[in-house]
Structure formats: C-alpha cells, structure tokens
Protein backbone atom coordinates (compact mmCIF):
# COMPACT_ATOMS: atom_id res chain seq x y z
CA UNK A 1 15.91 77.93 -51.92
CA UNK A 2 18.09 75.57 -53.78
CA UNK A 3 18.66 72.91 -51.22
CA UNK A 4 20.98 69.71 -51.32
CA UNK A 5 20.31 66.46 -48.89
CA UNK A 6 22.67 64.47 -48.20
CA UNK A 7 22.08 60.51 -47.53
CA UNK A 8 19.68 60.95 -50.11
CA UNK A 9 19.43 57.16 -50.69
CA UNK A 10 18.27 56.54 -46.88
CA UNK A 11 14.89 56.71 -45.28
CA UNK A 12 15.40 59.80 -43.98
CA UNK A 13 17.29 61.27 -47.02
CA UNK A 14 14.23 60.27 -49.50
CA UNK A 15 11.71 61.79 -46.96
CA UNK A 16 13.75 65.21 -47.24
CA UNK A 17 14.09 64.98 -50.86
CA UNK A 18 10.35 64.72 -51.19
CA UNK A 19 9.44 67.79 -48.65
CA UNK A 20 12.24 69.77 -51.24
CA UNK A 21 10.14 68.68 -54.23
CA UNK A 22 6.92 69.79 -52.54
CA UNK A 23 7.73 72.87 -51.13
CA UNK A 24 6.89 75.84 -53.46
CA UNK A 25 9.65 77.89 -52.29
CA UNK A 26 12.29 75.03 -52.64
CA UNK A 27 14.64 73.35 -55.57
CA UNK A 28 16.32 70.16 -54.98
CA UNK A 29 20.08 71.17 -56.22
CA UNK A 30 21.69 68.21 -55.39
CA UNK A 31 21.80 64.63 -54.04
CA UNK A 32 24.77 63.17 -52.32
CA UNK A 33 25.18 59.70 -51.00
CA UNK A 34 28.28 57.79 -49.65
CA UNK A 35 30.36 56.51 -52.30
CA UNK A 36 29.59 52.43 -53.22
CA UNK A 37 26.08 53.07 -52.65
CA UNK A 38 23.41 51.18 -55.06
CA UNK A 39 21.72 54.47 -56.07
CA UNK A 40 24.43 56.23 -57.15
CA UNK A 41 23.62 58.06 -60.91
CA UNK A 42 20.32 57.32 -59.82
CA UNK A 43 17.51 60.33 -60.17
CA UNK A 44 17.39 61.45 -56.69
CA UNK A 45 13.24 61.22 -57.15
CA UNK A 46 12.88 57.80 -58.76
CA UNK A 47 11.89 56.23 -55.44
CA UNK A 48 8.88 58.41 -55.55
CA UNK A 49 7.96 58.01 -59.27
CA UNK A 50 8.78 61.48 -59.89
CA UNK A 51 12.01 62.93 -62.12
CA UNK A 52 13.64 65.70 -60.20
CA UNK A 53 16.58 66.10 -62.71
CA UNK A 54 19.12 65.61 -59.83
CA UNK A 55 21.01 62.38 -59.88
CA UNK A 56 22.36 61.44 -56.82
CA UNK A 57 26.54 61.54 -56.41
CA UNK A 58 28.85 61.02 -54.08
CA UNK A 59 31.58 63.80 -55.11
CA UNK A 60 31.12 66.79 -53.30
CA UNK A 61 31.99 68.84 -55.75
CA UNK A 62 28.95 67.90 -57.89
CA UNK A 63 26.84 67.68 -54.81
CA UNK A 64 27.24 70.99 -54.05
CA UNK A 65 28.09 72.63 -57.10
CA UNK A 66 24.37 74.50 -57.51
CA UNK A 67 23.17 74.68 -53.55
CA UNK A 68 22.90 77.57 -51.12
CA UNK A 69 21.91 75.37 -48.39
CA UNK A 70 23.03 71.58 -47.24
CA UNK A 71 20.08 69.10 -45.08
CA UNK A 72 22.35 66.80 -43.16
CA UNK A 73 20.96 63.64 -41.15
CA UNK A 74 23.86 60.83 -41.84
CA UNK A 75 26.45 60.30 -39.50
CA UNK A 76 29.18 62.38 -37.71
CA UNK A 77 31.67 61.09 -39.57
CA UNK A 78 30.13 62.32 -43.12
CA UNK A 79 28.44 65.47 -41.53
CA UNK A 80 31.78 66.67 -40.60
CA UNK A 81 33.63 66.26 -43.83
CA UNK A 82 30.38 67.90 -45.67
CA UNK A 83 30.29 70.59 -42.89
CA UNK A 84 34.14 71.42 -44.19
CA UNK A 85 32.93 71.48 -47.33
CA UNK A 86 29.84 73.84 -47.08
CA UNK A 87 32.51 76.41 -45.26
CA UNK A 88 34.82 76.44 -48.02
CA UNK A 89 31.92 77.15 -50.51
CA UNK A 90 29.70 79.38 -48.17
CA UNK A 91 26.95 77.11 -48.47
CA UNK A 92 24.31 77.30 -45.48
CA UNK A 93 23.58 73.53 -43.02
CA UNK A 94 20.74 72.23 -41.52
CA UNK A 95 22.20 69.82 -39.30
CA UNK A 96 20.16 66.99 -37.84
CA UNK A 97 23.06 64.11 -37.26
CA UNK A 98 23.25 62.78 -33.69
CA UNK A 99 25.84 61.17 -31.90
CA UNK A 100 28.80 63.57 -32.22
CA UNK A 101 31.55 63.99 -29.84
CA UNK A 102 32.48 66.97 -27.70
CA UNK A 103 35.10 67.17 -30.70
CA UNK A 104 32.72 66.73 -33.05
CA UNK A 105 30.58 69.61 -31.46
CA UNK A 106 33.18 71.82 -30.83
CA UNK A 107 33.99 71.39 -35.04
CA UNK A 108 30.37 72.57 -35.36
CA UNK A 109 30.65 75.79 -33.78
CA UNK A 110 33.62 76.86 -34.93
CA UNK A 111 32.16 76.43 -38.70
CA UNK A 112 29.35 78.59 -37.33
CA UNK A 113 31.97 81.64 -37.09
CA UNK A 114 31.94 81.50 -40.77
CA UNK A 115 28.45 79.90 -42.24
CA UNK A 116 25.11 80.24 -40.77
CA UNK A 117 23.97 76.50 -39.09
CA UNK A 118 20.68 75.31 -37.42
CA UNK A 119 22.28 71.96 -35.76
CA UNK A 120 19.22 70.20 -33.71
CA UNK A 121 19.02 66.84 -32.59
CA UNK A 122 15.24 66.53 -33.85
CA UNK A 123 14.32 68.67 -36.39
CA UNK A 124 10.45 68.16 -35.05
CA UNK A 125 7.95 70.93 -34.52
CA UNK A 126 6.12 68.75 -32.10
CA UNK A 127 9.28 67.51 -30.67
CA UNK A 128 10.44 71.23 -30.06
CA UNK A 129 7.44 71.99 -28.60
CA UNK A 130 7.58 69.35 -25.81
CA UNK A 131 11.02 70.38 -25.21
CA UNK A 132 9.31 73.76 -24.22
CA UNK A 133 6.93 71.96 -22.14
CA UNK A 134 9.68 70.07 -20.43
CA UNK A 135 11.51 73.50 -19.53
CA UNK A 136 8.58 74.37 -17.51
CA UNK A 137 7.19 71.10 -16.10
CA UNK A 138 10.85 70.77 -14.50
CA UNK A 139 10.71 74.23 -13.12
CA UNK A 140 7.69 73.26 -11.30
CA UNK A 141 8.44 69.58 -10.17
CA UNK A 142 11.62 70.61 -8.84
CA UNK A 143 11.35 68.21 -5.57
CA UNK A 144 9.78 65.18 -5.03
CA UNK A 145 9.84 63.34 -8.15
CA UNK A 146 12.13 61.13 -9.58
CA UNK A 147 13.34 61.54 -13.45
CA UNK A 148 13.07 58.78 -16.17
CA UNK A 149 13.49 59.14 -19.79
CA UNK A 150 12.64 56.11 -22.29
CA UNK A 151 12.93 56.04 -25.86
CA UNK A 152 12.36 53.74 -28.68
CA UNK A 153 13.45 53.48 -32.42
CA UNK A 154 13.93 51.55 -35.25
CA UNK A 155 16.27 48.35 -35.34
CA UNK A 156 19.01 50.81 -37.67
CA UNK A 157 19.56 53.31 -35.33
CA UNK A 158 23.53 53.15 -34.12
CA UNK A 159 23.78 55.65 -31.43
CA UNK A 160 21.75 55.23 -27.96
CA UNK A 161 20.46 56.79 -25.53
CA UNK A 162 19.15 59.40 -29.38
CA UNK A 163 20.14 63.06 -29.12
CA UNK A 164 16.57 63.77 -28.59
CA UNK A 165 16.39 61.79 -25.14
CA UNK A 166 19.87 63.58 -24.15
CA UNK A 167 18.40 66.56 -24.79
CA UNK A 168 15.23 65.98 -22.49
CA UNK A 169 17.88 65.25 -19.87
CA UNK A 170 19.51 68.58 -20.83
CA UNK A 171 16.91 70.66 -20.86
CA UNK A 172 15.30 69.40 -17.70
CA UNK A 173 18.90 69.11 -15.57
CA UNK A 174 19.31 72.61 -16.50
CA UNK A 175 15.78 73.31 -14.73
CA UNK A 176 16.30 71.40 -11.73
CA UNK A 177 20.00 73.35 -11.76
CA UNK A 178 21.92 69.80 -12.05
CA UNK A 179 25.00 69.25 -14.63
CA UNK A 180 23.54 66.10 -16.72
CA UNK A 181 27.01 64.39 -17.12
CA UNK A 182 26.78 64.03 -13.27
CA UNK A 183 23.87 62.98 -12.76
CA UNK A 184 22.43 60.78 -15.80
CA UNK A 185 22.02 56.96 -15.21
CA UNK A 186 22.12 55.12 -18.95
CA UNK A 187 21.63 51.54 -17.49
CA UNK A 188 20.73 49.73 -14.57
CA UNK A 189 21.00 46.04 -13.90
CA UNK A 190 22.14 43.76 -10.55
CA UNK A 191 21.42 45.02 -7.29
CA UNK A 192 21.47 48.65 -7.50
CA UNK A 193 20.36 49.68 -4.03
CA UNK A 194 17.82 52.31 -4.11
CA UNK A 195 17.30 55.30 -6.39
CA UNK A 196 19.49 58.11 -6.00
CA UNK A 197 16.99 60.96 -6.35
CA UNK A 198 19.04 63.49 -8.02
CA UNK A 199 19.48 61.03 -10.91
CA UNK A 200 18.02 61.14 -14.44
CA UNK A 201 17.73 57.86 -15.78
CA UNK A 202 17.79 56.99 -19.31
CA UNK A 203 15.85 53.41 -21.24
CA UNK A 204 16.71 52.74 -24.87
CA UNK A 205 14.42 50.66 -26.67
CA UNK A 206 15.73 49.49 -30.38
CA UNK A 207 13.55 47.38 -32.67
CA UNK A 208 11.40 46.68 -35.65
CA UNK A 209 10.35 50.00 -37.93
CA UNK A 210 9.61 52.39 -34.83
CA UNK A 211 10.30 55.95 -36.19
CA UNK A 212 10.46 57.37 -32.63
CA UNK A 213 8.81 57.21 -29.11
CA UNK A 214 10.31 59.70 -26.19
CA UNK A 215 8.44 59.91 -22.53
CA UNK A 216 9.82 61.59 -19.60
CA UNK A 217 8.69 60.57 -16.68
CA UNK A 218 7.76 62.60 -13.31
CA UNK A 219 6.99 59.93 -11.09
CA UNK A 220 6.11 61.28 -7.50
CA UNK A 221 4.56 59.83 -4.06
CA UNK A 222 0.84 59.20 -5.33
CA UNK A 223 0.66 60.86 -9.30
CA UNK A 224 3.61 60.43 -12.06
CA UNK A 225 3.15 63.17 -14.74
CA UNK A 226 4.32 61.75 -17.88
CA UNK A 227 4.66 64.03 -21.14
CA UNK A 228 5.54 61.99 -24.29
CA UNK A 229 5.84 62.64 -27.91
CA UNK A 230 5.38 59.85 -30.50
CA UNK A 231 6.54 60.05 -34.22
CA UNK A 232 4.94 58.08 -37.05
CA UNK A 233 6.61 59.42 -39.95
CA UNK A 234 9.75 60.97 -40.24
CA UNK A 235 7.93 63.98 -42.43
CA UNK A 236 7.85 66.08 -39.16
CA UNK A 237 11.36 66.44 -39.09
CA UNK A 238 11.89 66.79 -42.64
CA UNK A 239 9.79 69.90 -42.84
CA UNK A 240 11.20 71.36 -39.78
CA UNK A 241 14.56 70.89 -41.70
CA UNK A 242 12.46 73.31 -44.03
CA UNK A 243 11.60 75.70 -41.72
CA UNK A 244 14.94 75.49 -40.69
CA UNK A 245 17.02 76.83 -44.01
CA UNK A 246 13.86 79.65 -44.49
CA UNK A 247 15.52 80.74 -41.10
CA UNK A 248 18.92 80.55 -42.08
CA UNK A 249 17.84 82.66 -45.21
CA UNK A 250 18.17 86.00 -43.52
CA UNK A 251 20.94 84.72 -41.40
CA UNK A 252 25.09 84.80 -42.55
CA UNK A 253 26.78 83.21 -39.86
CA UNK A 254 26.12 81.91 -36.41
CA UNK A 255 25.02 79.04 -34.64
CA UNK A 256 21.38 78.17 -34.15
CA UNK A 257 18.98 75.51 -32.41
CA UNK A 258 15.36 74.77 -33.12
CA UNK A 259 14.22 76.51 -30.70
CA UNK A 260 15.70 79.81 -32.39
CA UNK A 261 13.58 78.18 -35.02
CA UNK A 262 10.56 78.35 -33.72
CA UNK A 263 11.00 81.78 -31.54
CA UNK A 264 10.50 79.72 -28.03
CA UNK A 265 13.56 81.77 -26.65
C-alpha cells in the first residue's frame, strides 16, 4: 500500500510514518507538512535514524504524486483542503482529525460519494472496543445512574471536550434514546442546583505529555460502574490507521467508521 501522512513533522505524524516503515505490506509515498515548517526537505525518517527516501513537502502535488492512500491527523482546516485534493486524484483517506464543524462533516461525506474514507475520531483498537462496551453498558443502565465523561490530554491539544469523549456521549445518548446536543453539560461552575438526570456531563483535563485518558462514568445509588481506556503511546492509533487503509483496499467509495473497521456492526 503506498501510503502518504500528512503532519509528518508532528508527534503523531512521525508515529504514523514509522508504523508505514514497519509494516510489510506498506510504502511510505509521501510526506507532507504545512508550509514554513523546520523539517521541510527533510527525510521524512530522519527522526528515527532511518532513510525512507521520502522527503517531507508541503506542495500537494509532490505529496501526493506516488500515493493510493492519504493518513490524516492535523487539523480541519488542512484535512479539508487535502481531502479536496485526494478527490481530484482518486486517492483513498484515513481520517483521524477532530474538531470539525457540522460544515466540515458534511464536506466529508460528500467526498465519500466519490473516494472511499474511514473518518474516526480515534483510530484505537482498544478505544473501539470500549466504544462497543459502552453501547451495551448504556443499554443496560438505562435508569438510575447519572452520566459523566472525563478526559485528559496533552498540554497541545486545541479542541476540547476530544472527539473521542463526544463520541462516548454519542454512542451512549443513542442507547439511552437521548439527542446528545440536548442533553450534554461541557462545564459546570457557581451554584448549579442539582443534577439534571437526563444530562451527560463532560470534564476536560489538558496538561503535561498525557497521550490520552477517557472514563465514563455510571454512577448510581450505592455502586458507580466506571469503564475507562488509557493510552500511553500514540502507536495504537497509528496502526489502526493501518488497519484502516487495508480496509479501504477492497473498498471504492463510501463512508466508513472504525467500527466498520473492526466488523463490531
């Protein structure tokens, strides 16, 4: 699979660009940062002592000139002009930017009526697999419990609550049959008066190197039922970006989740 990253000067772009160079059934075919960036004309494996033979760019053009498929975790912004750029050349995304708009979204799927795209908010196996879990537990504690969701990441991240806690709310709104946008609480502070219980509250932690900590809390009259996943490397997510493009490899158009992924439909 010949595979271009883009932010391939970031943490998570270098992290990607490894997984490419380990994978036996993967070529690194291109590098793309933003333009200004220090590591520009840099080889896109120097940070890892190892020449790939790709030097990192910022023209698309060059970028993309050799790839079949595009890994994308940067921002909306640059997803969406690389997104418009992958259509024109029928080039295949793996999509793991949060923090778009409904705009932004809506852009998303209409590319998908012309390129195949896995877009995912956390590219995780693990992460996928509690979302699974979550499905059911809210299925079961569908009364009596009252709904928190904290998270915690690195100082860098820009967007809060992450698209990984939204899409805990999501997923377990949808199970209790609630509309999330109605019923999510993203801060609390003053007198508040007491808990709605139909709410889904939200806690953003930001600081120091954490690669990412999400717990949702069931928190009933005598037990609270919390299930929580905890990342310590980002490598999770860059080889479920992996598993992601093998997907797309049979796959011409359409729009596709993780969970598609995985076969947890």
């Amino acid at each position: 699979m010949p595979i271009a990253v883009a932010g391939a000067g970031g943490r998570m772009g270098r992290m990607l660009i490894e997984a490419v160079l380990d994978a036996d059934d993967a070529t690194l075919a291109g590098a793309l940062d933003q333009p200004g960036s220090p590591q520009l004309g840099r080889d896109a494996g120097d940070f890892a002592g190892r020449g790939s033979g790709v030097a990192i760019c910022a023209e698309l053009d060059s970028g993309l000139a050799d790839a079949r498929y595009l890994i994308d975790f940067t921002r909306p912004e640059g997803t969406l002009r690389h997104l418009e750029a992958c259509v024109e050349r029928g080039i295949k995304c793996v999509i793991g930017t949060t923090g778009f708009d409904e705009a932004g979204k809506a852009a998303i799927a209409a590319a998908a009526r012309r390129i195949a795209i896995v877009f995912a908010p956390n590219m995780s196996v693990g992460v996928n697999a509690t979302f699974k879990l979550l499905e059911v537990a809210a299925k079961i504690l569908d009364s009596g419990y009252d709904i928190e969701i904290v998270e915690a990441h690195h100082r860098h991240k820009i967007d809060a609550p992450s698209g990984t806690a939204l899409r805990m709310g999501e997923i377990v709104a949808q199970g209790l049959g609630r509309d999330l946008r109605q019923v999510a609480v993203y801060g609390r502070e003053g007198v508040t008066g007491e808990r709605n219980p139909s709410t889904i509250g939200f806690a953003t932690v930001r600081g120091g190197d954490i690669v990412g900590d999400h717990t949702v809390m069931f928190a009933g009259l005598g037990e609270r039922i919390e299930i929580t996943h905890r990342a310590s490397s980002r490598i999770g997510y860059a080889h479920g970006a992996l598993r992601a493009c093998r997907f797309l490899a049979t796959r011409d158009t359409g729009l596709y989740d993780m969970q598609d992924v995985l076969g947890l439909r």
